[in-house]
PDB file of N, CA and C in Angstrom:
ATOM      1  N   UNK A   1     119.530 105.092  50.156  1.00  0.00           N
ATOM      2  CA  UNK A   1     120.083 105.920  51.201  1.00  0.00           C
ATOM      3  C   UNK A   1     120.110 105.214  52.555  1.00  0.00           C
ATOM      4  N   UNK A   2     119.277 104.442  53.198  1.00  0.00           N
ATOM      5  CA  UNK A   2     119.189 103.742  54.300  1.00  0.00           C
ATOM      6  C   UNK A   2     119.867 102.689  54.503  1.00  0.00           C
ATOM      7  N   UNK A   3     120.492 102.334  52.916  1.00  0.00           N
ATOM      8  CA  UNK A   3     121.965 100.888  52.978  1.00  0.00           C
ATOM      9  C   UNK A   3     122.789 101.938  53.585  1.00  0.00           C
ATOM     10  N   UNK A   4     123.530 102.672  52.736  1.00  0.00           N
ATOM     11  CA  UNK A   4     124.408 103.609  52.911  1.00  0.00           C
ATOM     12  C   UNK A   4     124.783 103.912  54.764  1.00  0.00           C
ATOM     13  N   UNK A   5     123.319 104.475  55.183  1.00  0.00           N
ATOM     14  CA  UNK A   5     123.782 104.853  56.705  1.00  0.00           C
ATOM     15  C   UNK A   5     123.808 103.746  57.552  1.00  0.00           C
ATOM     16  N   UNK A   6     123.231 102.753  57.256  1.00  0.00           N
ATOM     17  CA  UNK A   6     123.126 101.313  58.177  1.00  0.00           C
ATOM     18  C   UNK A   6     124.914 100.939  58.041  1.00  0.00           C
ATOM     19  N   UNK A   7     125.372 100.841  56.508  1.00  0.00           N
ATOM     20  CA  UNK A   7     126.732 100.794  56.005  1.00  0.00           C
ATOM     21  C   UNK A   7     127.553 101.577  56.869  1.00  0.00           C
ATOM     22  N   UNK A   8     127.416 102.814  57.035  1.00  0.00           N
ATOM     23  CA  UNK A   8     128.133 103.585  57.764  1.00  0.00           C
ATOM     24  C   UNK A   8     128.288 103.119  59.740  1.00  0.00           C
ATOM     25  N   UNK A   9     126.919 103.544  59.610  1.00  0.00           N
ATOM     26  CA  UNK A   9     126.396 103.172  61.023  1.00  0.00           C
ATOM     27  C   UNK A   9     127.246 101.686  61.921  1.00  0.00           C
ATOM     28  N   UNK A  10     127.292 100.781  60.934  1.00  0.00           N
ATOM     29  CA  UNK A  10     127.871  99.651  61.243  1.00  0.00           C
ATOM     30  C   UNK A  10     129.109  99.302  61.411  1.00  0.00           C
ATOM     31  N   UNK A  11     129.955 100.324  60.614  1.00  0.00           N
ATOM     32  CA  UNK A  11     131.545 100.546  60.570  1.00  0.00           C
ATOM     33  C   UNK A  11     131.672 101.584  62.006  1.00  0.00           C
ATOM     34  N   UNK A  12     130.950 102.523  61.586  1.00  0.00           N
ATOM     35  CA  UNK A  12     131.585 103.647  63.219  1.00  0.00           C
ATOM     36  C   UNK A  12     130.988 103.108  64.639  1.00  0.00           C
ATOM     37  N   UNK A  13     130.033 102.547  64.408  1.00  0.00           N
ATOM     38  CA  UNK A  13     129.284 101.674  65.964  1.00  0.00           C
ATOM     39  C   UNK A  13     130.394 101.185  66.857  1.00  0.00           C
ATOM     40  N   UNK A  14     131.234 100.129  66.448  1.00  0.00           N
ATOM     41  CA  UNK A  14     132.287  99.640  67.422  1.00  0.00           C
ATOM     42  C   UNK A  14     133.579 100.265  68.082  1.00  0.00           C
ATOM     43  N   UNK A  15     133.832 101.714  67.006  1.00  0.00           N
ATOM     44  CA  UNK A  15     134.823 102.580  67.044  1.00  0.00           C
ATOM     45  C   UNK A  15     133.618 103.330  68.059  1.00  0.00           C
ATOM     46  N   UNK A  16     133.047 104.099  68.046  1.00  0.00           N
ATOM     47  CA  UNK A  16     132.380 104.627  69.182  1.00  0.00           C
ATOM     48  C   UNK A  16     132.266 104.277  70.670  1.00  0.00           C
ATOM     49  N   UNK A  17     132.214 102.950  70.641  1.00  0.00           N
ATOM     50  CA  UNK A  17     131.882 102.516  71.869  1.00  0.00           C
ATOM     51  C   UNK A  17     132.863 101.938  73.107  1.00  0.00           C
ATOM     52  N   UNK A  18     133.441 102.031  73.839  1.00  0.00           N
ATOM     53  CA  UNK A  18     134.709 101.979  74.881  1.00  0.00           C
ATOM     54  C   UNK A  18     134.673  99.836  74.917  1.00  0.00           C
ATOM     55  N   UNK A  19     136.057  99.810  75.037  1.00  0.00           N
ATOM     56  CA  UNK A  19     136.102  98.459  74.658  1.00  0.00           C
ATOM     57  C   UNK A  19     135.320  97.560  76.479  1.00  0.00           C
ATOM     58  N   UNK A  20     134.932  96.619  75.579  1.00  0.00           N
ATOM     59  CA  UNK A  20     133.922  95.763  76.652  1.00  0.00           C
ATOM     60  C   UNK A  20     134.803  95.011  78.001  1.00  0.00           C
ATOM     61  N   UNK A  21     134.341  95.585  78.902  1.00  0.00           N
ATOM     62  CA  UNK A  21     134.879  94.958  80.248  1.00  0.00           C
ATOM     63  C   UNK A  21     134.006  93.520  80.670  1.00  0.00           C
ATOM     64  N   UNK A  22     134.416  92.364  81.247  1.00  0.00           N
ATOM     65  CA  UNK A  22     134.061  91.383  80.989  1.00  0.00           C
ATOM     66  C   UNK A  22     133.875  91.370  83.073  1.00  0.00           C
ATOM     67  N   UNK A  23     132.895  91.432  83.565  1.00  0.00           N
ATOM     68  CA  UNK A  23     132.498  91.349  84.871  1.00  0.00           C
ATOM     69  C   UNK A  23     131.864  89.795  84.846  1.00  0.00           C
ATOM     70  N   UNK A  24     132.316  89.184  86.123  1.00  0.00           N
ATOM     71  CA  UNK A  24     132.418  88.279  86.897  1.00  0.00           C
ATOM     72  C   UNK A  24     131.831  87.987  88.296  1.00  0.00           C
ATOM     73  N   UNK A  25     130.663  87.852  88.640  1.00  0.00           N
ATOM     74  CA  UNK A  25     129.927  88.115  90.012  1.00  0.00           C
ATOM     75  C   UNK A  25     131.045  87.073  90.888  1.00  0.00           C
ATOM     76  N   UNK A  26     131.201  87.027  92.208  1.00  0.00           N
ATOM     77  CA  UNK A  26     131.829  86.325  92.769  1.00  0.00           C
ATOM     78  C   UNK A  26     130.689  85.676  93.912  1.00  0.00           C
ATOM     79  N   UNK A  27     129.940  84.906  93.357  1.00  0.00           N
ATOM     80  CA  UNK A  27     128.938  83.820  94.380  1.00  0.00           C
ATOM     81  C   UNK A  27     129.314  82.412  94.726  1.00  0.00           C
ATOM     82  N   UNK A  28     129.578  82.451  96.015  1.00  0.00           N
ATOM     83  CA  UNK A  28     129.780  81.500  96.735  1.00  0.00           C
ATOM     84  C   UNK A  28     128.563  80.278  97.161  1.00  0.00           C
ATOM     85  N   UNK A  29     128.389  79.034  96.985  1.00  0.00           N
ATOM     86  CA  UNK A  29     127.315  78.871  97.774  1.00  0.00           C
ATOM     87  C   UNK A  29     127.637  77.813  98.624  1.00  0.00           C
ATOM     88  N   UNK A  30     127.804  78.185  99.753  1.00  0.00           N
ATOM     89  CA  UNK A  30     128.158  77.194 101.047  1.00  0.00           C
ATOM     90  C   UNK A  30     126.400  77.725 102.249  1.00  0.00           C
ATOM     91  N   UNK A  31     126.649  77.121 103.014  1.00  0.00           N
ATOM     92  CA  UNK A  31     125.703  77.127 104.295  1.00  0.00           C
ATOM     93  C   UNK A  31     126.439  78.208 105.091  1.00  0.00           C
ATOM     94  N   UNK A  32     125.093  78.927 105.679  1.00  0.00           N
ATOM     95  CA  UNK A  32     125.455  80.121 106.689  1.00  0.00           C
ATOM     96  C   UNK A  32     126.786  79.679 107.379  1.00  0.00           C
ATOM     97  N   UNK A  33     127.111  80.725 108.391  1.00  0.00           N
ATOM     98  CA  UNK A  33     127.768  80.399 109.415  1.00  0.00           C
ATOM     99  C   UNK A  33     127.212  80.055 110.634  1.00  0.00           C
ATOM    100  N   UNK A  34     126.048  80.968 110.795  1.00  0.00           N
ATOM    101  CA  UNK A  34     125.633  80.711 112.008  1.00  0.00           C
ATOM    102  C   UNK A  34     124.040  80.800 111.421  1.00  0.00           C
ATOM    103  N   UNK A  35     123.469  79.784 112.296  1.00  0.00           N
ATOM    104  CA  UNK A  35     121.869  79.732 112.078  1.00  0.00           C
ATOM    105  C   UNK A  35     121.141  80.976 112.751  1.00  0.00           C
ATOM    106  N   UNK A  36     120.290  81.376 112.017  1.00  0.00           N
ATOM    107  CA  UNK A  36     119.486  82.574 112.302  1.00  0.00           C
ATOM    108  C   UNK A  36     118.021  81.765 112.822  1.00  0.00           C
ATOM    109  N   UNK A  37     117.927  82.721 114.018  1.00  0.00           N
ATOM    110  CA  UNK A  37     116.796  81.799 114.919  1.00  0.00           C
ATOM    111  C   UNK A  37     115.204  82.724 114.479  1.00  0.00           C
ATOM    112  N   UNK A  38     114.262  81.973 115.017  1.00  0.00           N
ATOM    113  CA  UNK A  38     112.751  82.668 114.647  1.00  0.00           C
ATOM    114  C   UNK A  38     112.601  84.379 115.178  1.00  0.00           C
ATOM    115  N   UNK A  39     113.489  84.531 116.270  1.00  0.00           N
ATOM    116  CA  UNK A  39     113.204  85.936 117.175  1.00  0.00           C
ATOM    117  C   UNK A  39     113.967  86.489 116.245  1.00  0.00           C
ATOM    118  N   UNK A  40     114.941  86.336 116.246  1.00  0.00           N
ATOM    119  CA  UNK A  40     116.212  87.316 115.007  1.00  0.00           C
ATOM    120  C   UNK A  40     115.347  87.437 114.017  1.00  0.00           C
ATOM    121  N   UNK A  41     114.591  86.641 112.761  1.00  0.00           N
ATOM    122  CA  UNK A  41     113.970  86.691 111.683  1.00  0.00           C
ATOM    123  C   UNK A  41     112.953  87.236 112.289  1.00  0.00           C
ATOM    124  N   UNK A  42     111.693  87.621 113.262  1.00  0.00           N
ATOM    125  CA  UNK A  42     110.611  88.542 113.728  1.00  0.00           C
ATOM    126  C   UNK A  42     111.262  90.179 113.705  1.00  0.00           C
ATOM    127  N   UNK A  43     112.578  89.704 114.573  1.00  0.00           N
ATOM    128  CA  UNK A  43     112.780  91.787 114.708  1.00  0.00           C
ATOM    129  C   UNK A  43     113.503  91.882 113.783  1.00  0.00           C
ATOM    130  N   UNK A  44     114.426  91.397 112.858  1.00  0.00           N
ATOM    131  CA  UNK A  44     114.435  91.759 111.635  1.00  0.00           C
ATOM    132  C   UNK A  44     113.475  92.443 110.138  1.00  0.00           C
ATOM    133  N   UNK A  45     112.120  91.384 110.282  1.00  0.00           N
ATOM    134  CA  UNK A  45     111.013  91.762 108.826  1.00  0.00           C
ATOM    135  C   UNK A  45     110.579  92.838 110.203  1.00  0.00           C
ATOM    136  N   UNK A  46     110.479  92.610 111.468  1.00  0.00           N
ATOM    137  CA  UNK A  46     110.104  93.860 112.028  1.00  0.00           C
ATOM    138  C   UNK A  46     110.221  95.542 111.971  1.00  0.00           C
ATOM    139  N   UNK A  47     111.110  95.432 111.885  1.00  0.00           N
ATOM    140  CA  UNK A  47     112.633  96.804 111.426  1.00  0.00           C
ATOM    141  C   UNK A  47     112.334  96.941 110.137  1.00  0.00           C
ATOM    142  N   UNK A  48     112.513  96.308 109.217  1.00  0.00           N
ATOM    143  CA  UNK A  48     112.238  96.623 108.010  1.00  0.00           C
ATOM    144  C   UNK A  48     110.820  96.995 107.422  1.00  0.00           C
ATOM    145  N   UNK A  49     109.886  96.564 107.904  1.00  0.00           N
ATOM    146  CA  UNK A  49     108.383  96.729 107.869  1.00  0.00           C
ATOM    147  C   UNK A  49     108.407  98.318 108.889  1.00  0.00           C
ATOM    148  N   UNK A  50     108.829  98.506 109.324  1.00  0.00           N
ATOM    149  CA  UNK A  50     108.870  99.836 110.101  1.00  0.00           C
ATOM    150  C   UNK A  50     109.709 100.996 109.494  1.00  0.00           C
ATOM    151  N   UNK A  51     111.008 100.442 109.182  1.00  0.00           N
ATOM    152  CA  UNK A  51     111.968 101.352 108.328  1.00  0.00           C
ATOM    153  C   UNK A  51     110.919 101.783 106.946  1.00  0.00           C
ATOM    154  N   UNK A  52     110.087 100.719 106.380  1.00  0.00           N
ATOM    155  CA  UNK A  52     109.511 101.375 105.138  1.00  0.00           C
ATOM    156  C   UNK A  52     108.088 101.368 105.240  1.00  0.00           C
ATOM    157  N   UNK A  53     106.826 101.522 106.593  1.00  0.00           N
ATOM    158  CA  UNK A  53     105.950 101.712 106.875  1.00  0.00           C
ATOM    159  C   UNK A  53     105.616 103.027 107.623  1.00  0.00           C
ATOM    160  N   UNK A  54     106.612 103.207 108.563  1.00  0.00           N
ATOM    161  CA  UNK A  54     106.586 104.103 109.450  1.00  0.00           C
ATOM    162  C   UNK A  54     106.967 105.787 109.142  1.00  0.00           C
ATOM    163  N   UNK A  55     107.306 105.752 107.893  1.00  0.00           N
ATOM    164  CA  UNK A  55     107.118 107.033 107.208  1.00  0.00           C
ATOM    165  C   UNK A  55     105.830 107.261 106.926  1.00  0.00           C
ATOM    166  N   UNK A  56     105.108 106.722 105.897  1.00  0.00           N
ATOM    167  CA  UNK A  56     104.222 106.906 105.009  1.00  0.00           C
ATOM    168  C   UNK A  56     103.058 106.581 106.616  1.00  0.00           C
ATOM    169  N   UNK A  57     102.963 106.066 107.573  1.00  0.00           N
ATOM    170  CA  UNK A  57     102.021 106.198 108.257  1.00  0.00           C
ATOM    171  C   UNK A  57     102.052 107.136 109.054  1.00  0.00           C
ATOM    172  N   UNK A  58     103.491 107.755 109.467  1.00  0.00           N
ATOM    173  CA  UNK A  58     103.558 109.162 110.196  1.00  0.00           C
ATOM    174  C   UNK A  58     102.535 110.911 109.445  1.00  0.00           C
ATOM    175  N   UNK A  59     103.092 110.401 108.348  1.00  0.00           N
ATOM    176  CA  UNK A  59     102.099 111.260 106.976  1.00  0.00           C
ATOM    177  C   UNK A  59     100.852 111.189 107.203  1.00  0.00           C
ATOM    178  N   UNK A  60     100.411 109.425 106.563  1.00  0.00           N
ATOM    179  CA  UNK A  60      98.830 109.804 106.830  1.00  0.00           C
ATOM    180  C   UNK A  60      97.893 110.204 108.167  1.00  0.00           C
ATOM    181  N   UNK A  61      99.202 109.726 109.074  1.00  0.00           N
ATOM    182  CA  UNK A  61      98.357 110.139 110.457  1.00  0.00           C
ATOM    183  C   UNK A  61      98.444 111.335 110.961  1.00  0.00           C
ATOM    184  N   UNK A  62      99.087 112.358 110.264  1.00  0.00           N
ATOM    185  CA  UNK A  62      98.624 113.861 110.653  1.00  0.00           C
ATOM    186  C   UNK A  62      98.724 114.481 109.471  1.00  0.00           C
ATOM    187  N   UNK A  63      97.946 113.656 108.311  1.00  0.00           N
ATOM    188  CA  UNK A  63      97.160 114.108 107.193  1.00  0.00           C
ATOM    189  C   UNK A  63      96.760 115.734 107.408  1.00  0.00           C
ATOM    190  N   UNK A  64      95.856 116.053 108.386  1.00  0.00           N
ATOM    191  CA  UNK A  64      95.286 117.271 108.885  1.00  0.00           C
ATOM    192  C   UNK A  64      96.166 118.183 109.270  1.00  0.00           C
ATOM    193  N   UNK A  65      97.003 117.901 109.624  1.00  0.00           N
ATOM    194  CA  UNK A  65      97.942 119.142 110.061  1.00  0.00           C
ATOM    195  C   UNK A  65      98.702 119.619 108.570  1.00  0.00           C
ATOM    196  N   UNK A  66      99.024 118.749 107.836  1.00  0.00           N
ATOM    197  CA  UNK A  66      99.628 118.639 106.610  1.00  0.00           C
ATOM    198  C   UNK A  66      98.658 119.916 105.790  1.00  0.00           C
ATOM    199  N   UNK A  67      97.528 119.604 105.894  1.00  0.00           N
ATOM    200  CA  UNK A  67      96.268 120.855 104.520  1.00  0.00           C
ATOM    201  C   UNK A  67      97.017 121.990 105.347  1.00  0.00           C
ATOM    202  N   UNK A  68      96.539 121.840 106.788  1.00  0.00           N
ATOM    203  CA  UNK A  68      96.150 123.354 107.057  1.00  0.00           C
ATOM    204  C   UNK A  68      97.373 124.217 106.782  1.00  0.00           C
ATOM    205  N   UNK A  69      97.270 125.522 106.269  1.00  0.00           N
ATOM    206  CA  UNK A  69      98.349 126.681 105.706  1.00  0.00           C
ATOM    207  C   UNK A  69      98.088 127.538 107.478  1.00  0.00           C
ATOM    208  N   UNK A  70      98.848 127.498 107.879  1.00  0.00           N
ATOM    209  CA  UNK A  70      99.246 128.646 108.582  1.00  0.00           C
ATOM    210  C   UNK A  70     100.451 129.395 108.548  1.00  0.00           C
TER     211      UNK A  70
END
């Protein structure tokens, strides 16, 4: 019985499935355009260290207001 449905299984598998699209990333690799300086790269990881810190520390820092039910 388990030839049989593998048998089956193997014939309807490709009829089931939508025909395969063939994707192509388009990566270039040349040198920037313009050089990115040390201050640009500081307030940049800056911003981003804030964009995904500055939630979760707004939270824990009024942890307490958060319990209390009023």
């Amino acid at each position: 019985m388990p030839g049989l449905l593998r048998t089956i299984a193997s014939r309807a598998a490709p009829a089931l499935r939508p025909h395969a699209v063939t994707q192509r990333a388009n990566i270039y690799t040349r040198p920037a355009k313009e050089k990115i300086g040390p201050v640009e790269t500081a307030i940049g990881i800056g911003m981003f260290s804030l964009a995904i810190l500055g939630p979760s520390g707004w939270i824990l820092a009024h942890l307490e207001d958060y319990k209390r039910k009023e």
